[in-house]
Protein backbone atom coordinates (compact mmCIF):
# COMPACT_ATOMS: atom_id res chain seq x y z
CA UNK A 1 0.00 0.00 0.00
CA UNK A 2 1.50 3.33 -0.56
CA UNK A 3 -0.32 6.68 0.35
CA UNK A 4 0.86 10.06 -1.39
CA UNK A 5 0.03 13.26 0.46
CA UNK A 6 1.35 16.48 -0.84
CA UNK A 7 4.81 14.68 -2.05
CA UNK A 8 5.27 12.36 0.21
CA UNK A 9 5.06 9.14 0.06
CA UNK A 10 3.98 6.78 2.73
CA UNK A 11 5.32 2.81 2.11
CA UNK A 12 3.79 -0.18 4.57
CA UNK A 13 6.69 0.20 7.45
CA UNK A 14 8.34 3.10 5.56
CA UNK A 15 8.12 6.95 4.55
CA UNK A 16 9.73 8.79 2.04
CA UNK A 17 9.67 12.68 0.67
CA UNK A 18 12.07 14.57 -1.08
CA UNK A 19 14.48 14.96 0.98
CA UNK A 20 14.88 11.50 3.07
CA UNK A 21 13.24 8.63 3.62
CA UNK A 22 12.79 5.56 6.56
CA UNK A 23 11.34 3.08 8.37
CA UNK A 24 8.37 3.93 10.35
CA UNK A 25 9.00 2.33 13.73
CA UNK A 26 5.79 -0.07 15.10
CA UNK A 27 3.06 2.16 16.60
CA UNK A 28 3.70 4.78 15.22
CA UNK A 29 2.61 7.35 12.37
CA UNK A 30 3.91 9.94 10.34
CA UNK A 31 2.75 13.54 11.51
CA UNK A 32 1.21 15.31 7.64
CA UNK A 33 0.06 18.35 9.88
CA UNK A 34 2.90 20.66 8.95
CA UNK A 35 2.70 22.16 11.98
CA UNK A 36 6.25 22.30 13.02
CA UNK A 37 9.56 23.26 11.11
CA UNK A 38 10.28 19.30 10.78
CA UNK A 39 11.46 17.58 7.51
CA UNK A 40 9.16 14.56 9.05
CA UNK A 41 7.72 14.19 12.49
CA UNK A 42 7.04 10.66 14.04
CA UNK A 43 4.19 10.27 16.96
CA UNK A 44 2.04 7.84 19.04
CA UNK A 45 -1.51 7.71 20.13
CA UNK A 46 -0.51 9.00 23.40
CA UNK A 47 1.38 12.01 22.10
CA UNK A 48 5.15 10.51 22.12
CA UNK A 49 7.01 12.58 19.33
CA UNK A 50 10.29 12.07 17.15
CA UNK A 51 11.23 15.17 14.99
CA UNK A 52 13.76 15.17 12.27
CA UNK A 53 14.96 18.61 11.42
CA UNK A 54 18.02 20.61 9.31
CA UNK A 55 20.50 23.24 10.80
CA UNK A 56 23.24 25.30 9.34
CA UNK A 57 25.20 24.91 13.10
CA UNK A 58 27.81 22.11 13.12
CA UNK A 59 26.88 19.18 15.26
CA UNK A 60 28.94 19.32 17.76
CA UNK A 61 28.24 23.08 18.12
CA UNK A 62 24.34 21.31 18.48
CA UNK A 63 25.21 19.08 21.31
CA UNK A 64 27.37 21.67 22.95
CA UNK A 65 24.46 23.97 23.11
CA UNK A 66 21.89 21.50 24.80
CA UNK A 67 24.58 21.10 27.39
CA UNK A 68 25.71 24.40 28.40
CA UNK A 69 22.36 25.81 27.62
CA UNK A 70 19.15 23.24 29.72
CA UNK A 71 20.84 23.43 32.81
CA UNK A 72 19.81 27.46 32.94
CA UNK A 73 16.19 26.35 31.95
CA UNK A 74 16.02 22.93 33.80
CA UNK A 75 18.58 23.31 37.09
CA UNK A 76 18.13 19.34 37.29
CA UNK A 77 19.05 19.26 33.69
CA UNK A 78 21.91 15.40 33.36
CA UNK A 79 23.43 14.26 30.91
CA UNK A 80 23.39 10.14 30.98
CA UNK A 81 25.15 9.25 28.05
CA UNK A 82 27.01 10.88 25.07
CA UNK A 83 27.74 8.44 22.18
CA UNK A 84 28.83 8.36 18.86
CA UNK A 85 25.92 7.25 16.32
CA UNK A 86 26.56 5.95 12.64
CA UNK A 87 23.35 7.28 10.67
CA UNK A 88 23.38 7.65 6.67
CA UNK A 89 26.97 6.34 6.75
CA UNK A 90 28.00 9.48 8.16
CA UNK A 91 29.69 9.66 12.51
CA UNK A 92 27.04 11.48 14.90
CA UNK A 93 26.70 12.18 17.86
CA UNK A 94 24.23 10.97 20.38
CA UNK A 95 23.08 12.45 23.42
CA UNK A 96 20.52 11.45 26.06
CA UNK A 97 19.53 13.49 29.02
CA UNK A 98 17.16 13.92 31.67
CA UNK A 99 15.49 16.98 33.04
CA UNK A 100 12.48 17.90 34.78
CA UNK A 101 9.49 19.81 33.59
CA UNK A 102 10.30 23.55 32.71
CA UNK A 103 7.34 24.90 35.36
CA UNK A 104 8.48 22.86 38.09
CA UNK A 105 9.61 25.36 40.64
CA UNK A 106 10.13 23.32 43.61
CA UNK A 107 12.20 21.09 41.38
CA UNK A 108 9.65 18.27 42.84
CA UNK A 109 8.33 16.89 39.87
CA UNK A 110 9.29 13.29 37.59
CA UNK A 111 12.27 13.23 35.94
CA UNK A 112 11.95 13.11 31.77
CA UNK A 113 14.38 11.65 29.18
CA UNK A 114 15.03 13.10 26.23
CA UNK A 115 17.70 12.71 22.95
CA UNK A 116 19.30 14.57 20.47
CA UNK A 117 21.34 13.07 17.28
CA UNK A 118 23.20 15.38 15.06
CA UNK A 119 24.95 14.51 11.99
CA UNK A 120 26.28 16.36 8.84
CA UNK A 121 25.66 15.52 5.02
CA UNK A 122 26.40 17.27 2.12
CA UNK A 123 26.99 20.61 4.20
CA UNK A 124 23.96 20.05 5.98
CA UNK A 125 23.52 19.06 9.66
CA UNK A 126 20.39 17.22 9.96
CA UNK A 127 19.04 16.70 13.90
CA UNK A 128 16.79 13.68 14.99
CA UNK A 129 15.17 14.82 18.64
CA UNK A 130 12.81 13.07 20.92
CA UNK A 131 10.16 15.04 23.07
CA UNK A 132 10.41 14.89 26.82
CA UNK A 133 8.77 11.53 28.42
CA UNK A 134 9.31 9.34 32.03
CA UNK A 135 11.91 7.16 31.73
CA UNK A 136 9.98 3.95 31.06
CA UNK A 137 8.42 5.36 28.42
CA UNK A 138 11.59 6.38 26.81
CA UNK A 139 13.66 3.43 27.25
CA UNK A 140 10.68 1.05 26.50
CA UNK A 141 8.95 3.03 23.46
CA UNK A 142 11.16 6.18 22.30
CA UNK A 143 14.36 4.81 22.38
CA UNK A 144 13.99 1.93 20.04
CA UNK A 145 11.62 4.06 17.77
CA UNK A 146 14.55 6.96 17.56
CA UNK A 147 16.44 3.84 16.82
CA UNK A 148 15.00 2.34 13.70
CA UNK A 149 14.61 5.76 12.54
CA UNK A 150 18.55 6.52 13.32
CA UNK A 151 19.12 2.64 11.22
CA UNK A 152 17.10 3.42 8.47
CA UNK A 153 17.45 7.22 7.17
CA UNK A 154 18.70 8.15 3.99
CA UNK A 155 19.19 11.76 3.18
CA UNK A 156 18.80 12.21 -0.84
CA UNK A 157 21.35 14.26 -2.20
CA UNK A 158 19.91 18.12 -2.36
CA UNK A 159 21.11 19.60 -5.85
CA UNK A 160 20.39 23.22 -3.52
CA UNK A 161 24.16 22.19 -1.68
């Protein structure tokens, strides 16, 4: 079965525009609202998200800036691992964190997990994030979704680089 909405193309288990395609992890869809800045947005039922974006910065400059910069927003902000990532053929970089919630004051609230990738292709760094969830969810759910997404993208060579 493949479904075509404005360019895009979506495969049984896969998506593809373009500008990349990949597998679509189990149990979950590809977002065709448009409503963020993505290049393709990945969520759940229950409102677990995966965003794949493009930046100009350099990825390490990327990764850099989530660590210097969450702790000022998110005092309990931790880094729990930083790892290099192969994705497209190309070395990333991988980095998980937690935080808490941005309103929580008292610095009471549940811990969240969240991850960054950046990599660079054809002068373009491309960014695969993960939205804020408890750590079961992550690990159990988000993880091995931003995983098969990580495995399986492709950037198609951009004749605009």
């Amino acid at each position: 079965m493949i479904t075509v909405i404005s360019g895009c193309s979506t495969l049984e288990g896969g998506y593809e525009n373009s500008l990349l395609s990949f597998t679509i992890p189990e149990n979950w869809t590809v977002d065709n609202s448009n409503s963020s800045d993505s290049l393709a947005s990945l969520k759940t039922w229950d409102n677990q998200w995966i965003y794949i974006q493009s930046s100009d910065v350099d990825p390490t400059e990327i990764i850099e800036s989530y660590i210097q910069n969450y702790p000022v927003e998110y005092p309990r902000f931790q880094v729990i691992n930083r790892d290099p990532v192969q994705v497209d053929g190309r070395e990333g970089e991988k980095l998980v964190f937690k935080n808490t919630a941005q309103n929580d004051f008292l610095l009471l609230g549940p811990d969240y997990i969240s991850s960054v990738i950046a990599f660079s292709k054809d002068n373009k760094t491309y960014i695969i994030t993960s939205r804020e969830t408890l750590p079961d969810n992550y690990y159990s759910r988000v993880e091995p979704a931003v995983n098969v997404v990580v495995k399986s993208l492709r950037i198609k060579k951009s004749f605009l680089n």
